[in-house]
Protein backbone atom coordinates (compact mmCIF):
# COMPACT_ATOMS: atom_id res chain seq x y z
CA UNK A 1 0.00 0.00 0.00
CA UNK A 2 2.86 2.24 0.76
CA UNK A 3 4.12 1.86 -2.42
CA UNK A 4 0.85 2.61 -4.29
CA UNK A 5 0.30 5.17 -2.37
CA UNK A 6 4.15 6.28 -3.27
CA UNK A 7 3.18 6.22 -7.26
CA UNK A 8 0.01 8.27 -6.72
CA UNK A 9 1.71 10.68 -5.23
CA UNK A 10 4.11 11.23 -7.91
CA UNK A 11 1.64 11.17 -10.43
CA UNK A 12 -0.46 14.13 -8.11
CA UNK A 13 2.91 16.24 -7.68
CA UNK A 14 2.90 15.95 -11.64
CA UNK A 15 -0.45 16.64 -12.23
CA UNK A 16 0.23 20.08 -9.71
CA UNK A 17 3.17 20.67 -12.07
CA UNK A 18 1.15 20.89 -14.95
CA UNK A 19 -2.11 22.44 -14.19
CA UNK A 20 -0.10 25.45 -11.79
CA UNK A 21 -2.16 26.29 -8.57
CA UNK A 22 0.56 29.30 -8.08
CA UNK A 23 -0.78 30.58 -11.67
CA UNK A 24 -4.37 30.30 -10.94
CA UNK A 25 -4.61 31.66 -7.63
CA UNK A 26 -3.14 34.91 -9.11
CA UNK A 27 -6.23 34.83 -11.68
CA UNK A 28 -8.50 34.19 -9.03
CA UNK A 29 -7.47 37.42 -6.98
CA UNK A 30 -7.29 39.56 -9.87
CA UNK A 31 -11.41 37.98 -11.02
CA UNK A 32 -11.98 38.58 -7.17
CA UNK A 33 -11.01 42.39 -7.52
CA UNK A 34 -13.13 42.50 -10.99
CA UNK A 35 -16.22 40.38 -9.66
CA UNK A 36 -16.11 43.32 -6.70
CA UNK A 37 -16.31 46.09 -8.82
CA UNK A 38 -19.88 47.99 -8.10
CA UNK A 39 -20.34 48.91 -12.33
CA UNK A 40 -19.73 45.00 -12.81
CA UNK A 41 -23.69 43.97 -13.35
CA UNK A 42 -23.86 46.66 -16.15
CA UNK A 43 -22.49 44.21 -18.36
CA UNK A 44 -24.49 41.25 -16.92
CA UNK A 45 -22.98 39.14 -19.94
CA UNK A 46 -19.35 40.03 -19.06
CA UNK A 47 -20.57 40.15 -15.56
CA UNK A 48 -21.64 36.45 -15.77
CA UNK A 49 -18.11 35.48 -17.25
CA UNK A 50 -16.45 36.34 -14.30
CA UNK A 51 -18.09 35.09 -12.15
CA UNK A 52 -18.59 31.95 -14.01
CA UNK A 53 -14.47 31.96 -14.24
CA UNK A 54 -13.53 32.86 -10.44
CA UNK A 55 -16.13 29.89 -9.33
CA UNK A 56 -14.50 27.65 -11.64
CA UNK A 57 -10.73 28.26 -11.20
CA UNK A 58 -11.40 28.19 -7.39
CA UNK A 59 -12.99 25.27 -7.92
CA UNK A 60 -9.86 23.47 -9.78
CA UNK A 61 -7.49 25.14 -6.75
CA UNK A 62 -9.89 23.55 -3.83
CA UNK A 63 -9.82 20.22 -5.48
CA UNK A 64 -5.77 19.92 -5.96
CA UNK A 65 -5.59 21.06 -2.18
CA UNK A 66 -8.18 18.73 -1.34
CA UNK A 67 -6.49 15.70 -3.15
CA UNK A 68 -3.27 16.74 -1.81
CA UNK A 69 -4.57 16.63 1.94
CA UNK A 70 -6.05 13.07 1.31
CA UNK A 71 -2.64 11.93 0.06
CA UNK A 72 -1.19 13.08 3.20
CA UNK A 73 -4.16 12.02 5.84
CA UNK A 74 -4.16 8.13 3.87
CA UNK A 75 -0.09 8.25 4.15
CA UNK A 76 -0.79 8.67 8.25
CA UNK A 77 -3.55 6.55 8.38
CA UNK A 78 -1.76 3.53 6.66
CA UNK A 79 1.44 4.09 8.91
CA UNK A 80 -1.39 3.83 11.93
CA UNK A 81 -2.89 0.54 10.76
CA UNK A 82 0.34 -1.28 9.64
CA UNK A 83 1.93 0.27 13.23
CA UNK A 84 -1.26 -1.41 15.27
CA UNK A 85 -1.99 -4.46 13.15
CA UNK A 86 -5.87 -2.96 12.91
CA UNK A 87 -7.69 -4.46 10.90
CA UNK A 88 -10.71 -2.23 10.60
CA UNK A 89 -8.29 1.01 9.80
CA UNK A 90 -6.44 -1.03 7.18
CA UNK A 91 -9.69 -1.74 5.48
CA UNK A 92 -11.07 1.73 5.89
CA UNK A 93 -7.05 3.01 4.44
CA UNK A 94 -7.65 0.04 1.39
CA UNK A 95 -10.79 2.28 0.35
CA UNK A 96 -9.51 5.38 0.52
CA UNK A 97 -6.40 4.36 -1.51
CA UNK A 98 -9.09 2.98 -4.14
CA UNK A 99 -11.29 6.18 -4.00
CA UNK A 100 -8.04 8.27 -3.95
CA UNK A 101 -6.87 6.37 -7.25
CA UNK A 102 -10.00 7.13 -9.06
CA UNK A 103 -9.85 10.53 -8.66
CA UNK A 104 -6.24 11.36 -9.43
CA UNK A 105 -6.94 9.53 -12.59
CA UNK A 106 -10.18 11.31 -13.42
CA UNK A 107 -8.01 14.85 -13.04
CA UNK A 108 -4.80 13.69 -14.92
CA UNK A 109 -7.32 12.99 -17.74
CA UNK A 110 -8.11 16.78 -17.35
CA UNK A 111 -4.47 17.49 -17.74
CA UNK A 112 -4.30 15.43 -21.27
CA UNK A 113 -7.12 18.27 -22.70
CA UNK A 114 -4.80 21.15 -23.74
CA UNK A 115 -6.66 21.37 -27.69
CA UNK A 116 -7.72 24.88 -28.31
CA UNK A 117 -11.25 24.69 -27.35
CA UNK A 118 -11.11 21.75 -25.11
CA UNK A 119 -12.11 24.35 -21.83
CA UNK A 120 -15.65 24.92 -23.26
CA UNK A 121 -18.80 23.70 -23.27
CA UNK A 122 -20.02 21.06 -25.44
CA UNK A 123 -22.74 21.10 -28.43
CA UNK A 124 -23.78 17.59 -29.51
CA UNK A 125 -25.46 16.89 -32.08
CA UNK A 126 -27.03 12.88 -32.65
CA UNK A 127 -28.67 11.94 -35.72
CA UNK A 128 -30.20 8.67 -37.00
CA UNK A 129 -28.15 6.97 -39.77
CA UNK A 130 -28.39 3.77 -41.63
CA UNK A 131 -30.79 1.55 -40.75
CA UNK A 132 -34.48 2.65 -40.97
CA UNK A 133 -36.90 2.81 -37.73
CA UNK A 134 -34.40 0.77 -36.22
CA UNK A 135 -31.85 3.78 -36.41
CA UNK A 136 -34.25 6.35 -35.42
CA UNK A 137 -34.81 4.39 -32.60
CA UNK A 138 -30.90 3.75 -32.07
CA UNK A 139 -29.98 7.42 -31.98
CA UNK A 140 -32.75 8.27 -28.92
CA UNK A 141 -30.70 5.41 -27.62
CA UNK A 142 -27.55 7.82 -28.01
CA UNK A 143 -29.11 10.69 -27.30
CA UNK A 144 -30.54 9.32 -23.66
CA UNK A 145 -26.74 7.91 -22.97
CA UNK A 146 -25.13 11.19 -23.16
CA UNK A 147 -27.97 12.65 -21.03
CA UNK A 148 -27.54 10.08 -18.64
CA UNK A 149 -23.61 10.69 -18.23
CA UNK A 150 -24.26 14.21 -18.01
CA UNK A 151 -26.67 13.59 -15.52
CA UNK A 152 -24.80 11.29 -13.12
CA UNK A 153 -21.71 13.80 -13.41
CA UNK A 154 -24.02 16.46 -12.36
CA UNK A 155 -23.65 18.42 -15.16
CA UNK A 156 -25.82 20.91 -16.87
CA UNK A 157 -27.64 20.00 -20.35
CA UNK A 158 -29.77 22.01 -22.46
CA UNK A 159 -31.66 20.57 -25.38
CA UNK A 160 -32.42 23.07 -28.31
CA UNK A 161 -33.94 20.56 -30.47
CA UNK A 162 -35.26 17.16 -31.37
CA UNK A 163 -36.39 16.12 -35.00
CA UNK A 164 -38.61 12.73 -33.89
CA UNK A 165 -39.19 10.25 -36.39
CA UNK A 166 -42.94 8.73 -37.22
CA UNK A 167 -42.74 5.69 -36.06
CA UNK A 168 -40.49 5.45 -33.27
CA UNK A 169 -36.92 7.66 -32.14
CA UNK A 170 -35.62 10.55 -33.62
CA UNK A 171 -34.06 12.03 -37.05
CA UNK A 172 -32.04 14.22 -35.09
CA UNK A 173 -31.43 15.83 -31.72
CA UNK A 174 -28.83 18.68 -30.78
CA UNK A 175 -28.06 19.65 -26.71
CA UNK A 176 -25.57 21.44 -24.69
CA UNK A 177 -23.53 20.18 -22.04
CA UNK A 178 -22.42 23.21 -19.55
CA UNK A 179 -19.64 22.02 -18.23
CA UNK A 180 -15.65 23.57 -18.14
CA UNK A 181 -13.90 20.75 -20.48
CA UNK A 182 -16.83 19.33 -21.89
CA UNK A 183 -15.85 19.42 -24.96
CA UNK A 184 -12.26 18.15 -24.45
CA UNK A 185 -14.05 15.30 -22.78
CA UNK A 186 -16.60 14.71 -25.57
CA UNK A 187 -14.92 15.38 -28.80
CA UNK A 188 -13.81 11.65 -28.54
CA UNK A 189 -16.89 10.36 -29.03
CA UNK A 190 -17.54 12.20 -32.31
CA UNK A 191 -18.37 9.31 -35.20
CA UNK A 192 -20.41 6.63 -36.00
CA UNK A 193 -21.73 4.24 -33.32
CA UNK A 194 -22.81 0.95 -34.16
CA UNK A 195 -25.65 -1.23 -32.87
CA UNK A 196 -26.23 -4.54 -33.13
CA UNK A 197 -29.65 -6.24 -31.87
CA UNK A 198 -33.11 -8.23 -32.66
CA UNK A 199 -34.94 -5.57 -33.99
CA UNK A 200 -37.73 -5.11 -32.05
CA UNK A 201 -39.61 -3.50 -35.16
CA UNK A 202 -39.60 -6.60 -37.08
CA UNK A 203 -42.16 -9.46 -36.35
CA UNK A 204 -40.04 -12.37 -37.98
CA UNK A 205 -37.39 -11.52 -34.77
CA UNK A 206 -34.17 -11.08 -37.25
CA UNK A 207 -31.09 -9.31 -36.44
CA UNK A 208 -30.80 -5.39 -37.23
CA UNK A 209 -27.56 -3.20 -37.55
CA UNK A 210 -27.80 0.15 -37.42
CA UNK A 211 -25.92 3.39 -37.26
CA UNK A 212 -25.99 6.86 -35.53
CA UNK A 213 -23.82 9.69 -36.12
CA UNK A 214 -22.76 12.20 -33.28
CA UNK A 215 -21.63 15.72 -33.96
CA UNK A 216 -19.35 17.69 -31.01
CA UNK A 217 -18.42 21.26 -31.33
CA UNK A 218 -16.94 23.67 -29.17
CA UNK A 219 -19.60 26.50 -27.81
CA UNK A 220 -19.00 29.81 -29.26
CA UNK A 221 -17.53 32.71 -26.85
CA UNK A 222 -17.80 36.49 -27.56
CA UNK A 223 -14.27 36.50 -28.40
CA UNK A 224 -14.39 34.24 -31.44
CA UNK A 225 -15.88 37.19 -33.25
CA UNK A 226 -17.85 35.49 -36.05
CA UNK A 227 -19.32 38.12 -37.87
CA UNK A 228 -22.59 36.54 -39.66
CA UNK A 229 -23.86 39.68 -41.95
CA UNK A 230 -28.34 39.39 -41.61
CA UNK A 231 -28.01 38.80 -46.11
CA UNK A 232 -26.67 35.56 -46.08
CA UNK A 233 -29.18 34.45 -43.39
CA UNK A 234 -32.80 33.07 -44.43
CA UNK A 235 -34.46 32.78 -41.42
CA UNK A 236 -38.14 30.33 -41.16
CA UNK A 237 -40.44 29.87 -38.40
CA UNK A 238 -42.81 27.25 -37.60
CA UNK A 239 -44.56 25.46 -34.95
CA UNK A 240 -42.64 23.09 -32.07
CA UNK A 241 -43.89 19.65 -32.89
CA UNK A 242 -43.47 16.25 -30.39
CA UNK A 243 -43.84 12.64 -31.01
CA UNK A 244 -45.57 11.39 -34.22
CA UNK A 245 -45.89 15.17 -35.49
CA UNK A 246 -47.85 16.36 -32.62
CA UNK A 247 -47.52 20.29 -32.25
CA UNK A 248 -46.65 20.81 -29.03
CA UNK A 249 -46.81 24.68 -29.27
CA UNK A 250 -50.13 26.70 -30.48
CA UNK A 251 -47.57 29.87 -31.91
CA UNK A 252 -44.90 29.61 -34.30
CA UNK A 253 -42.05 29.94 -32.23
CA UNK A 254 -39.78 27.57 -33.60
CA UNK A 255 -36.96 28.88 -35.77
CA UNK A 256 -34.67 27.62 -38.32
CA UNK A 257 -31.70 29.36 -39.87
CA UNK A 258 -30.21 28.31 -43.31
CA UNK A 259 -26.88 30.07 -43.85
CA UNK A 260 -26.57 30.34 -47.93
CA UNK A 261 -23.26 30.53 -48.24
CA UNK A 262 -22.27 27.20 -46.83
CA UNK A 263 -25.99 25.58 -46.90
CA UNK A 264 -25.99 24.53 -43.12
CA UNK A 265 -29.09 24.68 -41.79
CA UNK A 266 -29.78 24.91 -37.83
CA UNK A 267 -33.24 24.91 -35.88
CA UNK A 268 -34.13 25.53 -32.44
CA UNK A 269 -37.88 24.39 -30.79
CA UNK A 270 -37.01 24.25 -26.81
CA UNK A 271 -37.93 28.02 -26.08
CA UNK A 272 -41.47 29.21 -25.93
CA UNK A 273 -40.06 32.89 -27.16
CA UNK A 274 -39.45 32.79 -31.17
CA UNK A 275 -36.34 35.47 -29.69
CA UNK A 276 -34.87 33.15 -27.57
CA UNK A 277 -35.04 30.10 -30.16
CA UNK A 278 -33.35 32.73 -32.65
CA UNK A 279 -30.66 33.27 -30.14
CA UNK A 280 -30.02 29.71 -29.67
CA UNK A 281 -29.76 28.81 -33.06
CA UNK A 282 -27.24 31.12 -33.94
CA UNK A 283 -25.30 29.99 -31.32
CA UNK A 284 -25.68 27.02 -32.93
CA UNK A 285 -24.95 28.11 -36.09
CA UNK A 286 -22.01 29.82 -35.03
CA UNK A 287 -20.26 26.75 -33.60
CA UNK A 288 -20.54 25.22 -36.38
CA UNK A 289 -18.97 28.07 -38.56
CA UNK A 290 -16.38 28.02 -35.95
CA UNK A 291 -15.59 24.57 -36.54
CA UNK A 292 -15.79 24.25 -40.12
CA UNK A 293 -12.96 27.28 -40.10
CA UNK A 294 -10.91 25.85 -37.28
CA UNK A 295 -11.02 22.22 -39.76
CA UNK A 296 -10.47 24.46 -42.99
CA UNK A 297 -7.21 25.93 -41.37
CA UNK A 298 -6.54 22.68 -39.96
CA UNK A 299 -6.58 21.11 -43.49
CA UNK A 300 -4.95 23.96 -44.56
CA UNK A 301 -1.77 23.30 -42.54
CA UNK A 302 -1.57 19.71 -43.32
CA UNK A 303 -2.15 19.75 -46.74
CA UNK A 304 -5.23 17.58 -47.10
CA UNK A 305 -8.51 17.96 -47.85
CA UNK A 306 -11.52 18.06 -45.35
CA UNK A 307 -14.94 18.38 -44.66
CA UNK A 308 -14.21 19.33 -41.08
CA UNK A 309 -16.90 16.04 -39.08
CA UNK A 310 -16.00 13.01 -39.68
CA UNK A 311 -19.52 11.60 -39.45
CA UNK A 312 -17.91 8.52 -41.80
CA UNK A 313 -16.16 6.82 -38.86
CA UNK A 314 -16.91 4.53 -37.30
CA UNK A 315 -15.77 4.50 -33.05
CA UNK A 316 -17.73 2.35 -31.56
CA UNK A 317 -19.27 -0.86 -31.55
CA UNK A 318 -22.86 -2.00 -29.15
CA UNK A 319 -23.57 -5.70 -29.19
CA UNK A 320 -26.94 -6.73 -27.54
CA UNK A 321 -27.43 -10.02 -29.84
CA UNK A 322 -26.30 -12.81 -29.45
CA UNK A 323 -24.19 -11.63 -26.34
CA UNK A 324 -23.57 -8.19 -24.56
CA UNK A 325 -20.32 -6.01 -25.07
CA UNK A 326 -19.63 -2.66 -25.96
CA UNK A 327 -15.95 -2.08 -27.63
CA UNK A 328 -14.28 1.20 -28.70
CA UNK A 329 -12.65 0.39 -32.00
CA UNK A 330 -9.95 2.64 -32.08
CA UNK A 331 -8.77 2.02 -28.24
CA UNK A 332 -9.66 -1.49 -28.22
CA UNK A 333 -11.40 -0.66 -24.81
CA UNK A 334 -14.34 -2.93 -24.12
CA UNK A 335 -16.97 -4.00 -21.31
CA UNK A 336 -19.32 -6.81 -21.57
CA UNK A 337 -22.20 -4.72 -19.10
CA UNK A 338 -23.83 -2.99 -22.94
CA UNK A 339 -26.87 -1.94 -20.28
CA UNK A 340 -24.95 0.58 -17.97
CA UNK A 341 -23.20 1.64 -20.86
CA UNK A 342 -26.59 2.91 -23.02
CA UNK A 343 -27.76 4.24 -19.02
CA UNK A 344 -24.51 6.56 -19.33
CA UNK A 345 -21.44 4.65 -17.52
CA UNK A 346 -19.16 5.73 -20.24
CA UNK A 347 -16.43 7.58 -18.37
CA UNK A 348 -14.29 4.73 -19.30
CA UNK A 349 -14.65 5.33 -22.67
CA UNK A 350 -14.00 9.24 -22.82
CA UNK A 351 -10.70 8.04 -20.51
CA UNK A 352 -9.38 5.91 -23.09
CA UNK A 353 -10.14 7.94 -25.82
CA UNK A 354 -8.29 10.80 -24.74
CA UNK A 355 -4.96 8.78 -24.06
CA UNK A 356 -5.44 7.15 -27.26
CA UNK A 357 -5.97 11.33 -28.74
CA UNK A 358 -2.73 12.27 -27.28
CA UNK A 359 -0.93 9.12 -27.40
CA UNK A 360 -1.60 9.50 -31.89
CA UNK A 361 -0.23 13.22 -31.46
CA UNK A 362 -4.07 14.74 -32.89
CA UNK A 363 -4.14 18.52 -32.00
């Protein structure tokens, strides 16, 4: 125990090395002088910022100090057990050197996001691929997963729209996740995931395959200054619909934006306010002009040629028929439990796909 206890705290004085406490409790005085100035609310945008950044970063400083103090108190208690032969305290030390594992390895992950955008939040996008009903049905799947994990980690999701099919599932379905690093974190799972089942849409019982494509973008900031001039903008309302076509709104509030120079089109249906859909969707829209120039100049660079998403490939594989596993196939990562994984235990996943990120050299 000594000696795993030894390793984790080598790999916590690295992690401390990298990520700079010093640094960030500098930042966090100078956002505690701004965040006290009496004007700051004028701005309540900028004002939010701030304050948004000073919680955060303090955040990040109480947890190194917190992990560090456990390393220390579990170093003591260890010495106490092994020193009175107690049982009970080495059990209770055994724990804490398992919990204490977990969590060093959850924040050297955070360490291995140092991309461009990784800080931000997340916009997802899942849409049904190949595969029919049985695809539409496959990407709610999806879509509920990443809920899920979002949900469990505590962190907070916004959905801005869902396209449902007409028999079952959806076409497509774009959220947030508000989280710092979410997108570092989910920008692995961008691609094609595969399912494998009995199709519970077809009455002779056969075996289905089918395919759903997920989209990850960084959220747009004020400082990305994407100018989008109102002329190459054609902007349509219409009524929120649910399930099956059902209008779920009596006005038309719902908005979609179709930018004509590049043809993508965006919609947003989760606000009652046709405003506060419009704002949404350019946000929307604007990630994904952000993206498509950060992949243009990335292209650019290397020499190649690139659409910017690559819906095309394929990451990962679901097997529910004739046996249960879920396998990453770039990582090689895989669990036989395929029912915790679709109710959002996928932080194993997102692990390994980071390492394998960095350990390939990508951004």
């Amino acid at each position: 125990m000594q000696a795993e206890l030894a390793a984790l705290d080598s790999t916590l004085s690295s992690i401390i090395a990298v990520l700079d406490p010093a640094a960030k409790r500098e930042e966090i005085a100078a956002l505690a002088v701004e965040a006290a100035r009496p004007d700051l609310w004028d701005d309540q945008e900028n004002a939010q910022a701030v304050t948004s950044k000073l919680s955060r970063s303090q955040a990040e400083v109480d947890r190194l100090d917190a992990l560090r103090a456990r390393v220390d108190d579990l170093e003591v208690l260890i010495e106490l057990a092994e020193a009175e032969d107690d049982a009970d305290t080495l059990a209770e030390a055994t724990r804490e050197l398992a919990a204490l594992s977990k969590d060093i390895a959850a924040l050297e992950i955070r360490t291995l996001l140092s991309g461009e955008y990784d800080e931000r939040d997340a916009l997802i996008t899942v849409r049904s691929e190949a595969g029919g009903v049985d695809a539409a049905d496959w990407a709610s799947m999806v879509l509920r997963m990443y809920l899920r994990w979002a949900e469990r980690h505590g962190y907070a999701t916004e959905v801005y729209d869902i396209s449902y099919a007409e028999e079952a599932g959806i076409k497509s379905a774009t959220f947030t996740v508000k989280e710092p690093f979410a997108y570092g974190m989910l920008s692995v799972v961008q691609g094609t995931h595969r399912l494998i089942r009995i199709s519970p849409f077809d009455n002779q019982g056969r075996r289905q395959t089918s395919f759903a494509g997920v989209d990850v973008l960084p959220v747009t900031e004020e400082t990305d200054h994407i100018e989008i001039p109102e002329s190459e903008l054609r902007i349509d309302v219409f009524r929120s619909s649910g399930p099956g076509g059902q209008s779920v709104n009596t006005t038309d509030s719902a908005v979609r934006i179709t930018h004509l120079p590049t043809g993508l089109v965006v919609s947003c249906q989760n606000e009652k306010s046709q405003l506060q859909n419009k704002v949404a969707a350019m946000q929307v829209l604007q990630s994904r002009l952000l993206e498509k120039a950060r992949a243009e100049k990335e292209a650019e660079l290397r020499g190649l040629l690139s659409e910017g998403n690559s819906w095309g490939s394929q990451i990962r594989n679901y097997v529910l028929h004739p046996f249960q596993m879920v396998k990453d196939v770039r990582t090689g990562y895989e669990v036989g439990n395929a029912e915790a994984v679709l109710n959002g235990e996928i932080d194993a996943f997102i692990d390994a796909g980071i390492r394998w990120r960095r350990q390939q050299g990508e951004r």
